[in-house]
Protein backbone atom coordinates (compact mmCIF):
# COMPACT_ATOMS: atom_id res chain seq x y z
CA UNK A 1 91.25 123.54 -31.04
CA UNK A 2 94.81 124.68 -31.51
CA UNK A 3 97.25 125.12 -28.89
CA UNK A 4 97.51 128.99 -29.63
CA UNK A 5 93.84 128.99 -28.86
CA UNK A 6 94.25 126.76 -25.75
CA UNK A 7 96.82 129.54 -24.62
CA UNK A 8 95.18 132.61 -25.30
CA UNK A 9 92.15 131.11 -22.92
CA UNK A 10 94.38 129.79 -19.90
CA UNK A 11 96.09 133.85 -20.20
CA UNK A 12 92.53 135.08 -20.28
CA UNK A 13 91.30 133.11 -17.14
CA UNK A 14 95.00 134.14 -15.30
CA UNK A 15 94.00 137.52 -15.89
CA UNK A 16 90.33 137.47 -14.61
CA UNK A 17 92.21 136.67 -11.33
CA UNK A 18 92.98 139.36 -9.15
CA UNK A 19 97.03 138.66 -8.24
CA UNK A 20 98.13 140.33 -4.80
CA UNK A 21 98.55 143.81 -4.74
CA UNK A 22 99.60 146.83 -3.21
CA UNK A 23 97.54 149.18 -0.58
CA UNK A 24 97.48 152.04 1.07
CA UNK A 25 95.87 151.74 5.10
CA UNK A 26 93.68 154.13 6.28
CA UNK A 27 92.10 152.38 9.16
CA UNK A 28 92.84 149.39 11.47
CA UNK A 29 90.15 148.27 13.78
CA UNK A 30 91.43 147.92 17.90
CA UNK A 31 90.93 145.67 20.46
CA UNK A 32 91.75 141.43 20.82
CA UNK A 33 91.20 139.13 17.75
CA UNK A 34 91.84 139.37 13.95
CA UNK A 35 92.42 143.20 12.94
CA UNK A 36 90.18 144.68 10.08
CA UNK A 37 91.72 146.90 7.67
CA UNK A 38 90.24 149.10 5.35
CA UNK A 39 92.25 151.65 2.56
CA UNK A 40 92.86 151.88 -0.90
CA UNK A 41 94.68 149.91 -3.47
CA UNK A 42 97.06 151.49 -5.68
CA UNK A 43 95.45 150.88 -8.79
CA UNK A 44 92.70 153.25 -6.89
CA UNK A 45 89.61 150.85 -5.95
CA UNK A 46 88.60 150.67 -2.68
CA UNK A 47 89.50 147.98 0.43
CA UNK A 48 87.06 147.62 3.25
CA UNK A 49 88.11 145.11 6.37
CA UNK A 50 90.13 143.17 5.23
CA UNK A 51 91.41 140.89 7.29
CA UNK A 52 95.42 140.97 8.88
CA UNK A 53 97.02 138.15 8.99
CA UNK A 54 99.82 138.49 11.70
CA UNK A 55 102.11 135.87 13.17
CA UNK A 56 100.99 133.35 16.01
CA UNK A 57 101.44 135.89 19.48
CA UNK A 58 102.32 139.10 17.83
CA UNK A 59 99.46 141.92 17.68
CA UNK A 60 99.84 145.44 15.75
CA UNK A 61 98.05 148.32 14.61
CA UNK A 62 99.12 149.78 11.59
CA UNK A 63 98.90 153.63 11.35
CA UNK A 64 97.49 155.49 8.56
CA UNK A 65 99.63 155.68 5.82
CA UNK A 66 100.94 152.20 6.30
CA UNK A 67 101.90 149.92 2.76
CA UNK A 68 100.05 146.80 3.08
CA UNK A 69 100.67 143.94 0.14
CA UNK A 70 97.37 141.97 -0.18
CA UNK A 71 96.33 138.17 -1.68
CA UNK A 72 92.61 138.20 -2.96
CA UNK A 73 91.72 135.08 -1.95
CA UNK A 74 89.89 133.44 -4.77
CA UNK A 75 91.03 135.97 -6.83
CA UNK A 76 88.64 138.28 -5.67
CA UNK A 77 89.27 141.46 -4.42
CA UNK A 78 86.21 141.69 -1.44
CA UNK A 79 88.23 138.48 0.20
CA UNK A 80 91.75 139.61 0.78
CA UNK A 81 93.88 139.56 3.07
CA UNK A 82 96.73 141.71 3.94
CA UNK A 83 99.49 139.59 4.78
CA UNK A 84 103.06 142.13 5.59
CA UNK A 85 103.21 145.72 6.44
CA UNK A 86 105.85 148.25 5.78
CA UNK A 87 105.66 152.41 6.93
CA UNK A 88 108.68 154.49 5.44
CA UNK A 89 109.04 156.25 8.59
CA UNK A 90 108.59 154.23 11.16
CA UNK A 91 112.45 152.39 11.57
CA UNK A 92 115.40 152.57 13.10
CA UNK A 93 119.23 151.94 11.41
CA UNK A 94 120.27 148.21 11.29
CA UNK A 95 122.82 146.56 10.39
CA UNK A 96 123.39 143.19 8.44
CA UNK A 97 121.52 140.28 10.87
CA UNK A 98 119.65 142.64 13.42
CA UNK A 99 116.18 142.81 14.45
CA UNK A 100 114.27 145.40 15.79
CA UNK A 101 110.77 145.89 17.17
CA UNK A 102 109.82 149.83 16.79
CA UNK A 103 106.77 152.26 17.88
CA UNK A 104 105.87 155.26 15.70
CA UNK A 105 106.64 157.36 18.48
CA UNK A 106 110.50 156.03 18.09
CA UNK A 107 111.11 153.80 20.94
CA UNK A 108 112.20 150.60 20.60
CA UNK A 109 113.57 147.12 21.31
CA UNK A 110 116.97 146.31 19.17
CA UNK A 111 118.24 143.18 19.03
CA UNK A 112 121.85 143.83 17.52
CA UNK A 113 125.08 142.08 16.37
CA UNK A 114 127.62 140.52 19.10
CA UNK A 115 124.30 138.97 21.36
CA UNK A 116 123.65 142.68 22.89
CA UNK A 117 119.68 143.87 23.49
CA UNK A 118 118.97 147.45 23.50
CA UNK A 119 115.78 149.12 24.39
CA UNK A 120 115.04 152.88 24.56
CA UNK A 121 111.58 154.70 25.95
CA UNK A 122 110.40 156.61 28.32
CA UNK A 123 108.31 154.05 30.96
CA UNK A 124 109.46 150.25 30.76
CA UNK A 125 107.12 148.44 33.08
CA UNK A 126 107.00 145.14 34.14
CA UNK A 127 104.32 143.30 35.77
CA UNK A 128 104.69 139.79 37.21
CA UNK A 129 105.22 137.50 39.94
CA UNK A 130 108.80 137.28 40.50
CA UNK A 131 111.95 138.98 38.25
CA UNK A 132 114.89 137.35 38.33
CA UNK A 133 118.00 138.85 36.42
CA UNK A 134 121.37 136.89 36.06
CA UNK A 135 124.37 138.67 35.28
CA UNK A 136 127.35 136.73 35.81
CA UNK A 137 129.80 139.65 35.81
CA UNK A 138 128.06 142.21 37.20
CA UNK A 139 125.10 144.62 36.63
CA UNK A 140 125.21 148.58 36.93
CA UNK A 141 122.25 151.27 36.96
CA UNK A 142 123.19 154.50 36.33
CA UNK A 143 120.33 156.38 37.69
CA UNK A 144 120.18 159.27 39.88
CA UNK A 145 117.65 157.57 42.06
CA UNK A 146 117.12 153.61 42.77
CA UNK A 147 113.65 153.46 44.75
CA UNK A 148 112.66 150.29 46.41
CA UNK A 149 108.91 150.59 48.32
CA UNK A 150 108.97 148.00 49.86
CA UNK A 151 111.41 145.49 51.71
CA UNK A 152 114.89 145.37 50.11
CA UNK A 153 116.69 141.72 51.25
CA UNK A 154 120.51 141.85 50.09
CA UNK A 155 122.17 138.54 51.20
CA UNK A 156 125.72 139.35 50.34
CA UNK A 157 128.34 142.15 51.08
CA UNK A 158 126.92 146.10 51.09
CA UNK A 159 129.08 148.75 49.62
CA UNK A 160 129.24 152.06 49.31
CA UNK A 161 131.07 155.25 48.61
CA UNK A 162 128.42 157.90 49.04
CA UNK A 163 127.20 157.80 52.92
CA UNK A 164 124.25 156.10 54.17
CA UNK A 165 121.10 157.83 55.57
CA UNK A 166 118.19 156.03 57.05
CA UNK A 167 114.47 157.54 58.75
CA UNK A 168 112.02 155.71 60.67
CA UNK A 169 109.29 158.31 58.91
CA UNK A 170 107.19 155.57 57.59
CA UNK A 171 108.02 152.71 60.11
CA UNK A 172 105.61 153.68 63.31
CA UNK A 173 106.56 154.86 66.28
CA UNK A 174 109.31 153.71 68.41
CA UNK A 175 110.76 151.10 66.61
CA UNK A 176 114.27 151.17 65.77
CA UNK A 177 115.61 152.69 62.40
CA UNK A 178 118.15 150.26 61.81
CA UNK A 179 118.88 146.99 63.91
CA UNK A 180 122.33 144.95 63.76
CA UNK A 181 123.00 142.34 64.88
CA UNK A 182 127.08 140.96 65.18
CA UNK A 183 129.57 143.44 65.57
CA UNK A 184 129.92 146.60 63.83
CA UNK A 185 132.99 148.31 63.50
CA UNK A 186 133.88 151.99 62.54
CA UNK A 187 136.74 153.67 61.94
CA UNK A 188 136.13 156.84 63.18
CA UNK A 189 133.27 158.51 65.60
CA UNK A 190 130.07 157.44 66.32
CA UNK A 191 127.94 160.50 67.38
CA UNK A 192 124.71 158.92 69.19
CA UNK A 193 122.15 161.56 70.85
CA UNK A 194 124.51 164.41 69.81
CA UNK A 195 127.04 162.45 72.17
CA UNK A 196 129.95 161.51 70.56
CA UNK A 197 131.39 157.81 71.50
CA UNK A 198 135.04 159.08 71.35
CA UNK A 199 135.53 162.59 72.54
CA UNK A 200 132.72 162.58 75.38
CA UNK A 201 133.26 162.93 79.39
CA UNK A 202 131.78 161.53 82.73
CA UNK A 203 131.93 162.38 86.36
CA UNK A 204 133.52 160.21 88.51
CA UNK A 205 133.18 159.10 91.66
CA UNK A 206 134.72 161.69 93.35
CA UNK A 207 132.37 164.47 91.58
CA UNK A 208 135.34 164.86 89.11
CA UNK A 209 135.42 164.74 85.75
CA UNK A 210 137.09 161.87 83.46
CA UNK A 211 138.59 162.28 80.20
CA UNK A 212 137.78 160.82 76.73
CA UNK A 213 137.31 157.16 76.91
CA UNK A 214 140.82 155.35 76.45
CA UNK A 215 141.06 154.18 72.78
């Protein structure tokens, strides 16, 4: 046997191999564990749950339409596996370096040049034990309403340039709105009971009247 014949058989048995390949999704099972996928390859056979191979602690569901690229394991076509993903139109611009994590419905988590994180949706929840956020210079929500339901502990300095308003609605009846306790100062009147503390009057001993406390 010549080596031209020992070639032309090792090409032959490379060809009866099925080399990965290209597919179209159609369907992606749901729920926990390995996700099945079935579709069509582009040479125009047919792909039924096949199984997607993700990385360790990341879980999707590719929508219709999604390009899969697929190993036949064995070289047979019933035992692949799709191992990356790709939809044209699911994406968001990048630059050189960044990362992103997108939703078809276009929100998004962008990790971007210069060590800045941007997300973008309409809900973010978070569910868990205790949140703890550490800004060293300084944090800012720009929100037209903060709301807190339940306690609300501040341990350093409050601030504020738009007035204060407090209600006892949801606190029971008769206790106290707001309780101090050191000394509180104010720079102009306090107005308790419709009474105010600097411009009110008594009668005196004498069944006179006095005038505005001495300030």
């Amino acid at each position: 046997m010549n080596i031209r014949t020992i070639d032309e058989r090792i090409r032959r048995f490379f060809r009866s191999i099925r080399q990965p390949f290209r597919m179209m999704i159609g369907r992606t099972s749901t729920g926990v564990g390995i996700k099945k996928v079935s579709g069509e390859a582009l040479a125009g056979e047919a792909v039924r749950d096949a199984e997607l191979i993700q990385q360790y602690g990341y879980h999707s569901v590719p929508p219709e339409g999604t390009m899969g690229v697929a190993v036949a394991l064995g070289g047979a076509t019933s035992h692949a596996v799709i191992v990356a993903t790709q939809h044209a139109t699911v994406g968001i611009d990048l630059k050189t370096g960044e990362v992103a994590l997108v939703h078809q419905d276009g929100h998004f988590i962008h990790l971007k040049n210069g060590r800045i994180i941007e997300a973008e949706c309409d809900e973010y929840v978070i569910r868990c034990k205790t949140w703890r956020v550490e800004a060293s210079s300084g944090a800012t929500m720009d929100t037209p309403v903060f709301n807190v339901t339940k306690q609300a502990q501040i341990d350093g300095l409050v601030t504020g340039k738009g007035g204060l308003s407090l209600s006892n609605e949801k606190g029971g009846g008769g206790s106290a709105v707001a309780s101090i306790a050191g000394t509180m100062r104010v720079t102009e009147d306090v107005i308790a009971g419709g009474v105010s503390q600097i411009g009110h009057q008594h009668k005196d001993s004498l069944g006179g009247v006095t005038g505005n406390p001495i300030r």
